[in-house]
N, C-alpha and C. Protein backbone atom coordinates (compact mmCIF):
# COMPACT_ATOMS: atom_id res chain seq x y z
N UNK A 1 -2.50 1.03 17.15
CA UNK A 1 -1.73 1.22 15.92
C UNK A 1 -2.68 1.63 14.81
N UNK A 2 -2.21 2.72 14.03
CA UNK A 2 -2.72 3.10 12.96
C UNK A 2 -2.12 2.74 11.80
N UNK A 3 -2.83 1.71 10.79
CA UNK A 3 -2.37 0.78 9.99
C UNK A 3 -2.51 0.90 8.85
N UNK A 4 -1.91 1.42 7.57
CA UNK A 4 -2.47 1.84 6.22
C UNK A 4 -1.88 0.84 5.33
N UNK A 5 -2.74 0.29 4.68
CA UNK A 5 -2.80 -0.77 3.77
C UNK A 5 -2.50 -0.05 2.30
N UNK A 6 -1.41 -0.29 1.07
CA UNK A 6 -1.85 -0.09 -0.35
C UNK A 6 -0.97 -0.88 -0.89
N UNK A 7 -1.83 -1.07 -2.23
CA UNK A 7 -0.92 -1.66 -3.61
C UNK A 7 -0.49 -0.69 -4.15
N UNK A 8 0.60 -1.30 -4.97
CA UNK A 8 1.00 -0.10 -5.90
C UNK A 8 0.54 0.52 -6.95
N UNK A 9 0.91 1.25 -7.38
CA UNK A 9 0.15 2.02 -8.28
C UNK A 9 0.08 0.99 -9.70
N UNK A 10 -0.16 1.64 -11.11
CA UNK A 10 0.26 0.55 -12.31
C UNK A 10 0.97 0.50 -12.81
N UNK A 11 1.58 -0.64 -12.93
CA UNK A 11 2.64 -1.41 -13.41
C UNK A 11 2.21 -1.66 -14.85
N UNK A 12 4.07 -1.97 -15.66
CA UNK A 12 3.42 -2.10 -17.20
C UNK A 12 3.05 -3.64 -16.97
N UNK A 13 2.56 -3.58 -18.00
CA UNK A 13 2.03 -4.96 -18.34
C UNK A 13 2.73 -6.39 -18.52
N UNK A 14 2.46 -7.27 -17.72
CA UNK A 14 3.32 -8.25 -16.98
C UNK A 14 3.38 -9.17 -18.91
N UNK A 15 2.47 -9.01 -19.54
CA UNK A 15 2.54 -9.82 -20.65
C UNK A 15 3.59 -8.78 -21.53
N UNK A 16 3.97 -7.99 -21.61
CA UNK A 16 4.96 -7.68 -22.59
C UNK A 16 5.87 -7.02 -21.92
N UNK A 17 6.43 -7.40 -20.42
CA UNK A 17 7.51 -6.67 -20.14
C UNK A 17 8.40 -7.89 -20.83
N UNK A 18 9.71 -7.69 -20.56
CA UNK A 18 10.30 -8.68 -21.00
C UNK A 18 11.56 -8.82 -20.02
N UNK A 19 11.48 -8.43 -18.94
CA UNK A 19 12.74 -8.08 -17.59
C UNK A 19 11.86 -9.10 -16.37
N UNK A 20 12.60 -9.34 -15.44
CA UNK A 20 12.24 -9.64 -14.37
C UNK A 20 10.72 -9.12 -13.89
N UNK A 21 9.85 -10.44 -12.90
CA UNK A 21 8.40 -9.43 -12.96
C UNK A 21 9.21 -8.88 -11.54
N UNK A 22 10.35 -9.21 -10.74
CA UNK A 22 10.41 -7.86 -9.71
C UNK A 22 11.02 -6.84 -9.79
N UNK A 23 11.26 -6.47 -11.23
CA UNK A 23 12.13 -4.95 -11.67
C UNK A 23 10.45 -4.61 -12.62
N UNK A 24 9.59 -5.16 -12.75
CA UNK A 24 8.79 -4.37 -13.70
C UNK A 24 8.84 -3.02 -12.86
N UNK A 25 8.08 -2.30 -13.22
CA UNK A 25 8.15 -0.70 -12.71
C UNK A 25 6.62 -0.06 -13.12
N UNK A 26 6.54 0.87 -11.96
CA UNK A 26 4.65 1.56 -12.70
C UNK A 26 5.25 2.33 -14.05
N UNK A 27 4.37 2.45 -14.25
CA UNK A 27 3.98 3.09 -15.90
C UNK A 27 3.70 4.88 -15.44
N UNK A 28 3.96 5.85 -16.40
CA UNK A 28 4.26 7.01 -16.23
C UNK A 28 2.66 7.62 -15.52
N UNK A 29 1.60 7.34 -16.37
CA UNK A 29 0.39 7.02 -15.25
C UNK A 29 0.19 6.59 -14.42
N UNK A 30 0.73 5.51 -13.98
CA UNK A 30 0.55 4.90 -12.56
C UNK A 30 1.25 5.82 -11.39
N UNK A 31 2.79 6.59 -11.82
CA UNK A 31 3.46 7.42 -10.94
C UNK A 31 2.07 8.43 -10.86
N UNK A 32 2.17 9.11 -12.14
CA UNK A 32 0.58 10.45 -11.98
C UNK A 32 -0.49 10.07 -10.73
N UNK A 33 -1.16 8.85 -11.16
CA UNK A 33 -1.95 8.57 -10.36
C UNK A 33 -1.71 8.31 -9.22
N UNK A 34 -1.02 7.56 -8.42
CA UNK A 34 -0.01 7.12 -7.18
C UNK A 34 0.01 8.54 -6.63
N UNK A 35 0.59 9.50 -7.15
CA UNK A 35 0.75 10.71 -6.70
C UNK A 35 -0.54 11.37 -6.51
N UNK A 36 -1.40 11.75 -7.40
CA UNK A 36 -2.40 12.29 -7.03
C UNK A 36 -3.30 11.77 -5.93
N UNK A 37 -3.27 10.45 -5.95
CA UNK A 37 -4.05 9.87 -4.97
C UNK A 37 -3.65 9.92 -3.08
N UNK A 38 -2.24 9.84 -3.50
CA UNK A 38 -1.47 10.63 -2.22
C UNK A 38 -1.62 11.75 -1.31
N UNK A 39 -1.70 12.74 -2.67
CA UNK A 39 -2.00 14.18 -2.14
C UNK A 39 -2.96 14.05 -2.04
N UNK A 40 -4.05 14.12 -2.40
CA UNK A 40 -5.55 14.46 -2.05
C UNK A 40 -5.71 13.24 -0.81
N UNK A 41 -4.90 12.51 -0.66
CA UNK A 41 -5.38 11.90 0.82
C UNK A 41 -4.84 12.66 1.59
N UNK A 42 -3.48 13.15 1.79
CA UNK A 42 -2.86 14.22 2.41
C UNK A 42 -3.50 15.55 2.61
N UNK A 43 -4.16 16.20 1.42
CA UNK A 43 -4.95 17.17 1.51
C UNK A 43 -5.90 17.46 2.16
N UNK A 44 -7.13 15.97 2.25
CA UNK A 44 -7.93 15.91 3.10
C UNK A 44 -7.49 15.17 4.54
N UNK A 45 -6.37 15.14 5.01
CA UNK A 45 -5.73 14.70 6.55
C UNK A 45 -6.33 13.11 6.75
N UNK A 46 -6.03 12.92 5.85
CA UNK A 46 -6.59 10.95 5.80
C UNK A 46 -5.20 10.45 5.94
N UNK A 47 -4.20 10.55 5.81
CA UNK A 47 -2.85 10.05 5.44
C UNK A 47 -1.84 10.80 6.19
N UNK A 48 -1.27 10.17 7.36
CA UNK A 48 -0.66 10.91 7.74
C UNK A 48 0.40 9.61 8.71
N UNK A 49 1.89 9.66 8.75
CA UNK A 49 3.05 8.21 8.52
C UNK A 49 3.93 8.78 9.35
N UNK A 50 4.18 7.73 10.03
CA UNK A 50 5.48 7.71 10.81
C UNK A 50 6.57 6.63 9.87
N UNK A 51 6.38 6.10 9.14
CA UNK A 51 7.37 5.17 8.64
C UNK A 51 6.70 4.24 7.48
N UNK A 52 7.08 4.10 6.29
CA UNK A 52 6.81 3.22 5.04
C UNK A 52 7.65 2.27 5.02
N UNK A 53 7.14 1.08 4.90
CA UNK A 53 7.42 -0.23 4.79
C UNK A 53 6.83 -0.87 3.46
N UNK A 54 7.66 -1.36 2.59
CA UNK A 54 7.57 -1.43 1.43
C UNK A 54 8.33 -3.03 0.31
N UNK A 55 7.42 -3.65 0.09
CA UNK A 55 7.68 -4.63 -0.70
C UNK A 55 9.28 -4.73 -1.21
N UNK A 56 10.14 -5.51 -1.31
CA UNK A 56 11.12 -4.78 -2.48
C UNK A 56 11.38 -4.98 -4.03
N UNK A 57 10.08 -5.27 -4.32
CA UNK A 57 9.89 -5.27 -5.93
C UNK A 57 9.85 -3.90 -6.25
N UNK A 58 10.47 -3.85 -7.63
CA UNK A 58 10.12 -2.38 -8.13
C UNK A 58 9.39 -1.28 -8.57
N UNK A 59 8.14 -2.03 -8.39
CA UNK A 59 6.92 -1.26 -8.69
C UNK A 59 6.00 -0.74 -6.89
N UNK A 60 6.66 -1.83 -6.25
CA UNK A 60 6.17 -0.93 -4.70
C UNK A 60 7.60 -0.47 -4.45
N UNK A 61 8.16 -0.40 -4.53
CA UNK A 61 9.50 0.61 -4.09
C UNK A 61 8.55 1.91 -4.49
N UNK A 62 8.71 2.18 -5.96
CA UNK A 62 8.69 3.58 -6.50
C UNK A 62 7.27 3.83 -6.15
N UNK A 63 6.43 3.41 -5.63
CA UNK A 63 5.03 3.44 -4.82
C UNK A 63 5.35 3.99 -3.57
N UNK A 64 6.08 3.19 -2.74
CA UNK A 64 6.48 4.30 -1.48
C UNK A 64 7.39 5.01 -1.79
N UNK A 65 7.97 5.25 -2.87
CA UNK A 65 8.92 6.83 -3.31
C UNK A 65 8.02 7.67 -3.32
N UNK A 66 6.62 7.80 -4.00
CA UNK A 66 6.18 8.51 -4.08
C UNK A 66 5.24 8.76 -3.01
N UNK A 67 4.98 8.35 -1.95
CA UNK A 67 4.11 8.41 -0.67
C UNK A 67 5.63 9.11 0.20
N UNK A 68 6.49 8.51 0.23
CA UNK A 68 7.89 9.46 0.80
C UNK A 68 7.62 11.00 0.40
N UNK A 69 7.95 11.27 -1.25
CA UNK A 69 7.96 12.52 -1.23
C UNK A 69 6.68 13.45 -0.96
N UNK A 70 5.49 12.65 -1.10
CA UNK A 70 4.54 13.67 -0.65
C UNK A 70 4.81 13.50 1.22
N UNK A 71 5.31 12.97 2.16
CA UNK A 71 5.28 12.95 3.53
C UNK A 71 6.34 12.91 3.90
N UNK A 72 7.22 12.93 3.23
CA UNK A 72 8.85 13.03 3.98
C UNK A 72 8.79 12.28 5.25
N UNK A 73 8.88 11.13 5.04
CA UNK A 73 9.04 9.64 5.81
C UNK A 73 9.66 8.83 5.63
N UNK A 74 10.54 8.02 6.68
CA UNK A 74 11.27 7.40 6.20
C UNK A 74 10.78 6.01 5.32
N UNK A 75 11.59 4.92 4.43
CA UNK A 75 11.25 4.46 3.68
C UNK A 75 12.15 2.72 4.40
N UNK A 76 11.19 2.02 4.68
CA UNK A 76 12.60 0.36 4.91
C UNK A 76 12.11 -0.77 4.11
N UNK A 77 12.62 -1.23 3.60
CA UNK A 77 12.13 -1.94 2.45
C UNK A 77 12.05 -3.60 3.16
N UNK A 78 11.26 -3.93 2.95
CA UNK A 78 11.00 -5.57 4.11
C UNK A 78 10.58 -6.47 2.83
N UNK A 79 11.46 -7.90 3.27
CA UNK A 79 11.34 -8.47 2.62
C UNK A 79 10.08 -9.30 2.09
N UNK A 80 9.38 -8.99 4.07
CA UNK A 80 8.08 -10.42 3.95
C UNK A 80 6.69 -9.06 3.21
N UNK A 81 7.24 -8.45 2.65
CA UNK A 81 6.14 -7.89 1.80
C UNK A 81 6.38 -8.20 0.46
N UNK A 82 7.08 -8.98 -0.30
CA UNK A 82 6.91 -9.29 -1.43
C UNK A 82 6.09 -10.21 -1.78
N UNK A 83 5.76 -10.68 -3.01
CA UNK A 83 4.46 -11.26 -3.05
C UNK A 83 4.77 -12.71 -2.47
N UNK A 84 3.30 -12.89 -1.52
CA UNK A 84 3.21 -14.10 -0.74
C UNK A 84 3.65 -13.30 0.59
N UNK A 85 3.00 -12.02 0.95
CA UNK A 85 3.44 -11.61 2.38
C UNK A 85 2.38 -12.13 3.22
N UNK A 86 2.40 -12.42 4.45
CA UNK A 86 1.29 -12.96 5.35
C UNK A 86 1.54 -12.51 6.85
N UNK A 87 0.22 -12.25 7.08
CA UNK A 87 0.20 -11.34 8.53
C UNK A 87 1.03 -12.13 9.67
N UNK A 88 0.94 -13.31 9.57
CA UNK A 88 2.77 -14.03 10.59
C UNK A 88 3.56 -13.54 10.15
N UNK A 89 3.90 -13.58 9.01
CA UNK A 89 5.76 -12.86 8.20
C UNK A 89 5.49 -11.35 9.06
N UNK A 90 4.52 -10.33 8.83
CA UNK A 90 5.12 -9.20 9.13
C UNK A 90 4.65 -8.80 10.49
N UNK A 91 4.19 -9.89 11.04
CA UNK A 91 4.31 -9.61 12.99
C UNK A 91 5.37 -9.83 13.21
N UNK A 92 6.46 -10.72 13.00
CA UNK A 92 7.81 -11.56 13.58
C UNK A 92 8.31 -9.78 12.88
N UNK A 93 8.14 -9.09 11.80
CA UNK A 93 8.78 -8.34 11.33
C UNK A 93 8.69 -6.96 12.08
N UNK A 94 7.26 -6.75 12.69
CA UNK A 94 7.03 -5.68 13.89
C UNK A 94 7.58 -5.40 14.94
N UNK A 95 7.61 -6.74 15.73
CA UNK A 95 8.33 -7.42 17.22
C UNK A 95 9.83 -7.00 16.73
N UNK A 96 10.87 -7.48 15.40
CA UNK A 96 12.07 -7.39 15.30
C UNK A 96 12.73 -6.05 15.17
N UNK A 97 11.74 -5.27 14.63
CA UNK A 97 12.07 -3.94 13.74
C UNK A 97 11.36 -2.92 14.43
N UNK A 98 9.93 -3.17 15.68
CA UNK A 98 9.61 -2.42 16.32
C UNK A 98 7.85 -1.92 15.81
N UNK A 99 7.06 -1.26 16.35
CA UNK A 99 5.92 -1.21 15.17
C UNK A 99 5.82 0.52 15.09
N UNK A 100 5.97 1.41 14.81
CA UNK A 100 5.49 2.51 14.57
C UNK A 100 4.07 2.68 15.04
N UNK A 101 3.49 3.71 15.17
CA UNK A 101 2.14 4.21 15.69
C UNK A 101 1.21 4.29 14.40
N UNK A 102 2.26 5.20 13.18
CA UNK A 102 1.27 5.12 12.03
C UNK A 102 1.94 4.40 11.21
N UNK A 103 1.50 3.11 10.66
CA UNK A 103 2.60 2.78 9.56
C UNK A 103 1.97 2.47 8.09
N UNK A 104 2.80 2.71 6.87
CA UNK A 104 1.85 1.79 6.03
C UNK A 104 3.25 0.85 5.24
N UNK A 105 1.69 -0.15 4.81
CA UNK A 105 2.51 -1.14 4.36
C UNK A 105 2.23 -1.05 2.79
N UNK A 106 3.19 -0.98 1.98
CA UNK A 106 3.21 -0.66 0.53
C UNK A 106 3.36 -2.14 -0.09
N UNK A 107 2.58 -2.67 -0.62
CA UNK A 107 2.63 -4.25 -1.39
C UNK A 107 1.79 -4.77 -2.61
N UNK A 108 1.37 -5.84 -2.65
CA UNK A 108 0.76 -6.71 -4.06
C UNK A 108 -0.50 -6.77 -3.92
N UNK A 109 -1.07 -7.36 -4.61
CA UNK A 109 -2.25 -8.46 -4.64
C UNK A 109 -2.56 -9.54 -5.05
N UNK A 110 -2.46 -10.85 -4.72
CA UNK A 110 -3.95 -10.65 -3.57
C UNK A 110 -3.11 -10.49 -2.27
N UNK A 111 -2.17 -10.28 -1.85
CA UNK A 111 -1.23 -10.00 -0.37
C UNK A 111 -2.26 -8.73 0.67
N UNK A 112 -2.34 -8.14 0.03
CA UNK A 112 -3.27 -6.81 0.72
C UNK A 112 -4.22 -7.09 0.67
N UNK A 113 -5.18 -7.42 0.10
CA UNK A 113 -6.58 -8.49 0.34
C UNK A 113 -6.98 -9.42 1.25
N UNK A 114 -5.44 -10.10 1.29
CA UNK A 114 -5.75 -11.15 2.51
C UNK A 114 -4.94 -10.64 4.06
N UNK A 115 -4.28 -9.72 4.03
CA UNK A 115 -3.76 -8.88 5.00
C UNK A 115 -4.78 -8.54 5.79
N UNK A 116 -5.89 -7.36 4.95
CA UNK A 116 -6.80 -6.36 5.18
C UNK A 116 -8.15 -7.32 5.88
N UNK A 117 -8.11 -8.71 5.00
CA UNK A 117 -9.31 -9.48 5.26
C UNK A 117 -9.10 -9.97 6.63
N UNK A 118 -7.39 -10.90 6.93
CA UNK A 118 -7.12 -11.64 8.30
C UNK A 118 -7.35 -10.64 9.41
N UNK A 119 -7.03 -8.91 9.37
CA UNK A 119 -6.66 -8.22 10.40
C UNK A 119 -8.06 -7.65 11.28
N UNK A 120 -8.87 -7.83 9.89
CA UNK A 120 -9.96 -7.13 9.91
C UNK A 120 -11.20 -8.45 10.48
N UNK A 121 -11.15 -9.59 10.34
CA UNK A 121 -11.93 -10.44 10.85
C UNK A 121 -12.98 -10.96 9.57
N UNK A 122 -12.36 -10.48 8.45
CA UNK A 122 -13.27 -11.04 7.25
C UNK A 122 -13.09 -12.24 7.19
N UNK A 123 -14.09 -13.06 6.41
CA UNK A 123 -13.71 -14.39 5.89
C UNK A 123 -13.12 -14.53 4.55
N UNK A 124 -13.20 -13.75 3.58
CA UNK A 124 -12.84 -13.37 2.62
C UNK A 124 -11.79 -12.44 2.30
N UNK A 125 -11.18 -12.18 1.03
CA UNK A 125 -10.10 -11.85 0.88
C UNK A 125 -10.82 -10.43 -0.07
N UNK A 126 -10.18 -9.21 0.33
CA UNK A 126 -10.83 -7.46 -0.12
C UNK A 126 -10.04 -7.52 -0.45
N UNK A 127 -10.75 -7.75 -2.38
CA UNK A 127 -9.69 -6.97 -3.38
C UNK A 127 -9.32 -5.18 -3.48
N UNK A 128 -8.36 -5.33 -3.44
CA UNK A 128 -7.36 -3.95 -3.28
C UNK A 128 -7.72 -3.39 -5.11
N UNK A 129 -7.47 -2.06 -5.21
CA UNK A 129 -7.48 -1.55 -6.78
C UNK A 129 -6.01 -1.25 -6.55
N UNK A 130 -5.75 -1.02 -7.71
CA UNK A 130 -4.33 -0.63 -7.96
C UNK A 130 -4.28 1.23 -7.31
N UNK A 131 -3.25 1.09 -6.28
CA UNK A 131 -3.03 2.34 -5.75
C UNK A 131 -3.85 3.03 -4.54
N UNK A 132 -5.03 2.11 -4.42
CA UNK A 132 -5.63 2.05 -3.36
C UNK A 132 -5.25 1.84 -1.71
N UNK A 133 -5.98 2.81 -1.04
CA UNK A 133 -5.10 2.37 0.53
C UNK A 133 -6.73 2.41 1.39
N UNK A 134 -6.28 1.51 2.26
CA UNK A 134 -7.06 1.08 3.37
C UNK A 134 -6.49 1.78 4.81
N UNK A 135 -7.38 1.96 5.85
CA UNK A 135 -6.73 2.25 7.20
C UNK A 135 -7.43 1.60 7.93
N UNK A 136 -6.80 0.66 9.21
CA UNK A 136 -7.28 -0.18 10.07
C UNK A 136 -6.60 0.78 11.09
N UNK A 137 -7.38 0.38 12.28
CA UNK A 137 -6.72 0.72 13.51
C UNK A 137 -7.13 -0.58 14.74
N UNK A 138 -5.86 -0.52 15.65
CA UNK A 138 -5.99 -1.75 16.28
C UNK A 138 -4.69 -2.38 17.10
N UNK A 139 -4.99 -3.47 17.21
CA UNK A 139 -3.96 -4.19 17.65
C UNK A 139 -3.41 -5.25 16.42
N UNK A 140 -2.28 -5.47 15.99
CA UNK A 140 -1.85 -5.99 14.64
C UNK A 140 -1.86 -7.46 14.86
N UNK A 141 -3.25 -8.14 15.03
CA UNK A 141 -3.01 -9.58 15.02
C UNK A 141 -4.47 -9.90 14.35
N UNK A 142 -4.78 -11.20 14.16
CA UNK A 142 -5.89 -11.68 13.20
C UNK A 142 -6.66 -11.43 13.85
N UNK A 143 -8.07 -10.25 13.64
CA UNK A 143 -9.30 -9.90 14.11
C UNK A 143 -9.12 -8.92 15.10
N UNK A 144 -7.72 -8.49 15.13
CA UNK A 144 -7.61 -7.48 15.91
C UNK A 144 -7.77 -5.98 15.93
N UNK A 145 -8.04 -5.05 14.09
CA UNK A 145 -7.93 -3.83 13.76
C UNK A 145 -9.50 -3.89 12.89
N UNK A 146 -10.25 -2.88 13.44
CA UNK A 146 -11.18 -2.32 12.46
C UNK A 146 -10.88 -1.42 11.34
N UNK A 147 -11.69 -1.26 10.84
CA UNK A 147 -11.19 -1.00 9.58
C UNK A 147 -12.37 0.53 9.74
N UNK A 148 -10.89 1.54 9.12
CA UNK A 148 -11.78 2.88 9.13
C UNK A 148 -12.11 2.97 8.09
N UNK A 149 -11.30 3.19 6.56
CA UNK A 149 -11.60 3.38 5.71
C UNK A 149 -11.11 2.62 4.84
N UNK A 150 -11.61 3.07 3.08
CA UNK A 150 -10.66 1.94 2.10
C UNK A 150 -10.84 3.64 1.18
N UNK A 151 -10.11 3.84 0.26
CA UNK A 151 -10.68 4.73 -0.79
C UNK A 151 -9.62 4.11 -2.20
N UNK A 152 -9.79 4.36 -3.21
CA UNK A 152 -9.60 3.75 -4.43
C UNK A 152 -9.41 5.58 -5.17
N UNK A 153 -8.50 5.10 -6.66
CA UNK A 153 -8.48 6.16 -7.15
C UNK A 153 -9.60 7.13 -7.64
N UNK A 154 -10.59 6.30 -8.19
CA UNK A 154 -11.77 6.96 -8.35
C UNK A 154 -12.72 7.44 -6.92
N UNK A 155 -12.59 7.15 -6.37
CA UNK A 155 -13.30 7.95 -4.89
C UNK A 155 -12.62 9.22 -4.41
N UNK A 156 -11.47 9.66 -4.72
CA UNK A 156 -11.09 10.47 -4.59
C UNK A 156 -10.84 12.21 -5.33
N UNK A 157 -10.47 11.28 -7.01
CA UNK A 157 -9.80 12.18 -7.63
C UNK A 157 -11.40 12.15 -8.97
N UNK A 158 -11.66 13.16 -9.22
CA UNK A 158 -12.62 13.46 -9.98
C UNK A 158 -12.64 13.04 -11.61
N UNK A 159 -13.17 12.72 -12.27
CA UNK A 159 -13.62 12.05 -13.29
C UNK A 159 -12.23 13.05 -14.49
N UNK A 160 -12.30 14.05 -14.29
CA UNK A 160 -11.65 15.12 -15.15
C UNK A 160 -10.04 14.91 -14.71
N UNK A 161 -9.70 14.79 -13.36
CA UNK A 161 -8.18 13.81 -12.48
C UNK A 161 -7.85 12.99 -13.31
N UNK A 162 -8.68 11.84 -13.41
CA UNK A 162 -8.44 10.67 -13.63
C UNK A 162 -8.37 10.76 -15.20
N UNK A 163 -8.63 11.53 -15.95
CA UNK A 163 -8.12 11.07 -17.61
C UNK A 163 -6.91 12.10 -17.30
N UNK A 164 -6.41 13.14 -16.72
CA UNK A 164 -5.44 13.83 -16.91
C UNK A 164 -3.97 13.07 -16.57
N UNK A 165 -4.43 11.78 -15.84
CA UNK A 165 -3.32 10.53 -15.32
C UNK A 165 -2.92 9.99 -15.83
């Protein structure tokens, strides 16, 4: 299994939203960035999905909206990815729902930290950046997937990208 790990892009600011924190929503930069960071993984053949699986808070919804429209993939929204997801919640969720070959999982933090850390055989928990994706490959159980890559918005998109976001 080819396994892609990300958080969502940025969200407004949890201290002055004033709505639910699972309707907050990314910020018009965070879509920019989310997107750019997409394509140029797409561009360079790093990113490539059989199926998005996605938190159902509103700021990873519109995170895998925008990984949908750059890959035209389908989108299922799972519950045990909201915050407090744990690599038991979304095995029982693999086995029920089936596992795809390439999948990614669109979610929080620290949830993707300790996902990326259990799968991967860390002892520690790899903080995720906002919009950042990881790829493991493997078998989906604790210590079972190495880890190919991680890239972050700044590793990708060039200094001149990143203020245009």
């Amino acid at each position: 299994m080819h396994l892609y790990l990300m958080r969502h892009g940025i969200a407004e600011d949890r201290q002055i939203w004033y709505g639910p924190d699972r309707a907050r929503p990314l910020t018009a930069k965070g879509r920019k960035r989310t997107r750019a960071m997409v394509l140029e993984l797409k561009h360079r053949k790093l990113l490539k999905l059989d199926e998005i699986w996605t938190s159902p808070l509103t700021r990873a919804k519109q995170t895998a909206e925008v990984v949908k429209e750059a890959l035209d993939v389908k989108v299922r929204e799972i519950k045990a990815l909201a915050c407090g997801a744990t690599v038991e919640d979304l095995m029982r969720e693999l086995k029920s729902n089936g596992a795809p070959d390439r999948l990614i999982l669109v979610g929080h933090e620290p949830d993707m930290g300790y996902i990326y850390a259990e799968l991967s055989g860390l002892k520690e928990p790899f903080p995720f950046k906002k919009a950042g994706v990881a790829l493991l490959a493997g078998e989906f159980k604790p210590g079972g997937m190495a880890v190919k890559w991680y890239k972050r918005p700044k590793d990708l998109l060039s200094k001149e990208e990143q203020q245009k976001v």
